[in-house]
N, C-alpha and C. Protein backbone atom coordinates (compact mmCIF):
# COMPACT_ATOMS: atom_id res chain seq x y z
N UNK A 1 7.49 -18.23 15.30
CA UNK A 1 6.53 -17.27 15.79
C UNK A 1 7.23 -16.02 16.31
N UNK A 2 8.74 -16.11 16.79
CA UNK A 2 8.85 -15.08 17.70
C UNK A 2 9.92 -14.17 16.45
N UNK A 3 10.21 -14.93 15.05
CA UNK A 3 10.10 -13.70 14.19
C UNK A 3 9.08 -12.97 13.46
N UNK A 4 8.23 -13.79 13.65
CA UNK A 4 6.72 -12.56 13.02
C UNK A 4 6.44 -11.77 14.43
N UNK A 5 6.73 -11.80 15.43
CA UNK A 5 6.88 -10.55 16.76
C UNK A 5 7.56 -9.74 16.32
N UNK A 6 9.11 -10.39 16.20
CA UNK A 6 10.17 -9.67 15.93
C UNK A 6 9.81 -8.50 14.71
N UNK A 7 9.42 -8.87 13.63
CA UNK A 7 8.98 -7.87 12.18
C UNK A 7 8.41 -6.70 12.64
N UNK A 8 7.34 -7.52 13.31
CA UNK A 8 6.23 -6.61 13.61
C UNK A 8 6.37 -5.46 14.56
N UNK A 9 7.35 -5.90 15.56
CA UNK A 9 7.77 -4.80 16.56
C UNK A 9 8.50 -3.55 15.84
N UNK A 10 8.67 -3.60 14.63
CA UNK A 10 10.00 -2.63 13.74
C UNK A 10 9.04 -1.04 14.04
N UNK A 11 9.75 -0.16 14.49
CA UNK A 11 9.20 1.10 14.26
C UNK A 11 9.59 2.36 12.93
N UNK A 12 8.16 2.37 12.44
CA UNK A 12 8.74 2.85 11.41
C UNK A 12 7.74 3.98 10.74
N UNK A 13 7.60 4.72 10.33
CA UNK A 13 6.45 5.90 9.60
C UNK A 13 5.56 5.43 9.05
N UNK A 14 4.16 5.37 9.01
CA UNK A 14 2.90 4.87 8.47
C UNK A 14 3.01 5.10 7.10
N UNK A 15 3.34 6.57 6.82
CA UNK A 15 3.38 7.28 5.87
C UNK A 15 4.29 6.46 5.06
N UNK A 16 5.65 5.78 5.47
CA UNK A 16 6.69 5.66 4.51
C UNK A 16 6.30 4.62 3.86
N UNK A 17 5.76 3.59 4.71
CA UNK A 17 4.83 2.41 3.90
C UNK A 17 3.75 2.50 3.21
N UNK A 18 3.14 3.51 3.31
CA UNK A 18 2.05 3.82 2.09
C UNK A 18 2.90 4.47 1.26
N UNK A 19 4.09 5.28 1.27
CA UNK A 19 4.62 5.61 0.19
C UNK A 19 5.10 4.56 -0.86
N UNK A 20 5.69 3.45 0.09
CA UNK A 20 6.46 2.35 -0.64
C UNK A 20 5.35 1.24 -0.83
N UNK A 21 3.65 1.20 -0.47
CA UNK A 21 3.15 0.36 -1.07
C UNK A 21 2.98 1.50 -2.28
N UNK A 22 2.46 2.62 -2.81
CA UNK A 22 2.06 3.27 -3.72
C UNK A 22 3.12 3.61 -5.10
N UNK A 23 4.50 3.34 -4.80
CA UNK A 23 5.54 3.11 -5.80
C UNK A 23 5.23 1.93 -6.33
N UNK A 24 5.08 0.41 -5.47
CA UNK A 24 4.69 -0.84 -5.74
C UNK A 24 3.43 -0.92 -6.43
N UNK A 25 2.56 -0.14 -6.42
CA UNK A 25 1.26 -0.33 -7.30
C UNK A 25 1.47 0.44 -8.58
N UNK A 26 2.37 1.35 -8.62
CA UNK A 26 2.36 1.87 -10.05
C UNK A 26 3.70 0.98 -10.90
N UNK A 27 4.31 -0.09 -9.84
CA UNK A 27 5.56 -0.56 -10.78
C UNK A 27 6.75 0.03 -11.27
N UNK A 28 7.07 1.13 -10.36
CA UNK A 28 8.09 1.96 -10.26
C UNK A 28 9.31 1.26 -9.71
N UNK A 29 9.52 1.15 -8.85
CA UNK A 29 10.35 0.46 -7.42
C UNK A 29 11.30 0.16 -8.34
N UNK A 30 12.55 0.15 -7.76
CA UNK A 30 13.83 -0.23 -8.33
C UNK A 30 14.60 -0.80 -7.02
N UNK A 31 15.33 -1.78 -7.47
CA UNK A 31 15.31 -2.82 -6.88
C UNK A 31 16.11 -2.98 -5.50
N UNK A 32 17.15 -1.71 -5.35
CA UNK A 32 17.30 -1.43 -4.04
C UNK A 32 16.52 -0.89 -3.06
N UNK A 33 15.10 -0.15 -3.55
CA UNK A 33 14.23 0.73 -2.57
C UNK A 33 13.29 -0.30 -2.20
N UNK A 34 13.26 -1.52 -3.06
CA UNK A 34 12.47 -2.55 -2.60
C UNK A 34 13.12 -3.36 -1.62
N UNK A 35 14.50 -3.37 -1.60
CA UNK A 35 15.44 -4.99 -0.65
C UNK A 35 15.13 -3.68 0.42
N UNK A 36 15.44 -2.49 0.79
CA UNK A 36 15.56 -1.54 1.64
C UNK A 36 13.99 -1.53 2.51
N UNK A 37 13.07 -1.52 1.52
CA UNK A 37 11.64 -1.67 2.32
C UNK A 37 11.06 -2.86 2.84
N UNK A 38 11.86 -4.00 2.30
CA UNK A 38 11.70 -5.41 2.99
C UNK A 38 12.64 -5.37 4.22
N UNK A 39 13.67 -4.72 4.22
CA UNK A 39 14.70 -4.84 5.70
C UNK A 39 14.04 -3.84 6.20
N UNK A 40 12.85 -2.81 6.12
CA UNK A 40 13.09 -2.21 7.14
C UNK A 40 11.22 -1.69 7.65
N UNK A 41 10.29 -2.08 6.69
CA UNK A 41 9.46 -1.95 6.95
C UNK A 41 8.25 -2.77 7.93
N UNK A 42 7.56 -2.65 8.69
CA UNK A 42 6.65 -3.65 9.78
C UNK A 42 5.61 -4.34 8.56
N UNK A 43 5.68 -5.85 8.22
CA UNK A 43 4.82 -6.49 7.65
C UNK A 43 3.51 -6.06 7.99
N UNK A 44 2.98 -5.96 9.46
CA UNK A 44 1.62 -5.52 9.51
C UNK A 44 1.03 -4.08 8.60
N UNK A 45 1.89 -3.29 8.80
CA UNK A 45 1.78 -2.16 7.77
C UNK A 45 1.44 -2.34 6.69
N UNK A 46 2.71 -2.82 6.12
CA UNK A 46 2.50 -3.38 4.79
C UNK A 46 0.67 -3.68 4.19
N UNK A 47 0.34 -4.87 5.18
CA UNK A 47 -0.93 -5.47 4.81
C UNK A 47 -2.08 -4.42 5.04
N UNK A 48 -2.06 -3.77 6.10
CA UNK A 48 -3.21 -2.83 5.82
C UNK A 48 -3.00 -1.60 5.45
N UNK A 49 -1.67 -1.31 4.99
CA UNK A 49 -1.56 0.22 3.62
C UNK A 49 -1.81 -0.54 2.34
N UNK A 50 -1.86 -1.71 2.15
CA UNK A 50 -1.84 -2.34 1.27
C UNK A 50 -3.94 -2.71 0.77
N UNK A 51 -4.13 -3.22 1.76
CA UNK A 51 -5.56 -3.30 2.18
C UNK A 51 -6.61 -1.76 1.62
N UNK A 52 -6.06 -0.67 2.64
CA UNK A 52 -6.63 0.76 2.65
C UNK A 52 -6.37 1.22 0.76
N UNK A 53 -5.37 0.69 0.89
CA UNK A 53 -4.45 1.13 -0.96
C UNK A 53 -6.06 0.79 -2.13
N UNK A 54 -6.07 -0.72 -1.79
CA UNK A 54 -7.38 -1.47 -2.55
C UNK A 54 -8.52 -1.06 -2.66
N UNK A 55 -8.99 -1.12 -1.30
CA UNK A 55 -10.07 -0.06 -0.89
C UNK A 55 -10.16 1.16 -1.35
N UNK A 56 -9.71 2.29 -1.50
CA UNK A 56 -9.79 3.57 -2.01
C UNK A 56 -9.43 3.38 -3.37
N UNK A 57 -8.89 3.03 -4.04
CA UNK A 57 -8.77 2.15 -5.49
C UNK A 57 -10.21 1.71 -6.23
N UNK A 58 -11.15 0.14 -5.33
CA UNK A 58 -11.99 0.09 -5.84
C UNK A 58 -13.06 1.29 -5.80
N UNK A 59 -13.09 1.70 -4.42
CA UNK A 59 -14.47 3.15 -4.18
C UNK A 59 -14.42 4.42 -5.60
N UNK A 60 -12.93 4.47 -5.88
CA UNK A 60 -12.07 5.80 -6.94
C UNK A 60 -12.89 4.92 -8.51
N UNK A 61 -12.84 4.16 -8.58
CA UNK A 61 -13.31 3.17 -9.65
C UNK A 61 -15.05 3.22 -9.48
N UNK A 62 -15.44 2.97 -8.62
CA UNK A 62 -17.14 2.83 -8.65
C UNK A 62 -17.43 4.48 -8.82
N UNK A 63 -16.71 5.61 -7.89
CA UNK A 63 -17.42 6.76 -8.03
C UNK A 63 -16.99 7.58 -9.50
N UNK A 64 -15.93 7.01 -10.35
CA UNK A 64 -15.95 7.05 -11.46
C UNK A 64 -16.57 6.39 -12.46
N UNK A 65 -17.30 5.27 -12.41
CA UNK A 65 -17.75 4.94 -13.23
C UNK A 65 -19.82 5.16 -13.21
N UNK A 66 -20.04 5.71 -11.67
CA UNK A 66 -21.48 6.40 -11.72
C UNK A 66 -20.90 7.47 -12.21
N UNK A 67 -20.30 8.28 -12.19
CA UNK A 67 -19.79 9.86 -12.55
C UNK A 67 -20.34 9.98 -14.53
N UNK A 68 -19.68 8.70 -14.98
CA UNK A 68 -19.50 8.73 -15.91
C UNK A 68 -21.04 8.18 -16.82
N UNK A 69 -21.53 7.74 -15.90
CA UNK A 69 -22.73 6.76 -16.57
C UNK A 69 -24.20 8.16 -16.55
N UNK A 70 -23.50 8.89 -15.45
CA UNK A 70 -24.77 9.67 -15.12
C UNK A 70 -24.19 10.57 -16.14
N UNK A 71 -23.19 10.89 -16.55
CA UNK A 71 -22.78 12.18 -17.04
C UNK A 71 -23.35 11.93 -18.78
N UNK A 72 -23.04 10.38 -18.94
CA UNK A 72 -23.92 10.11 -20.50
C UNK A 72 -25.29 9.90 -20.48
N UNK A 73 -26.06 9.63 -19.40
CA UNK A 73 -27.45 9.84 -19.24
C UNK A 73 -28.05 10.97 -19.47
């Protein structure tokens, strides 16, 4: 337990973890920027840039696909 504290206490840029979940969703990442974002990034981050990532993903997907349905109507 007191290394999932430990992770979690890591201070680190919101931003840099949505950068490094958004390399990870397009399958870019090479394999040192990944061992580098596992040593140094807060797991909690991770899960909800990861979470927010999904979310704006599926919404980008639904308001494209009314966009598109109304636009052939």
């Amino acid at each position: 337990m007191e290394d999932i504290k430990k992770l979690a206490g890591r201070k680190l840029n919101f931003l840099q973890t949505l950068k490094a979940v958004a390399w990870g969703a397009f399958g870019v990442r090479r394999g040192t920027g990944y061992d580098q974002d596992i040593s140094t990034l807060n797991p909690v981050h991770l899960i909800i840039a990861g979470l927010l990532a999904t979310l704006l993903f599926v919404i980008g997907l639904i308001l494209a696909a009314r966009w598109l349905t109304s636009y052939v109507s």
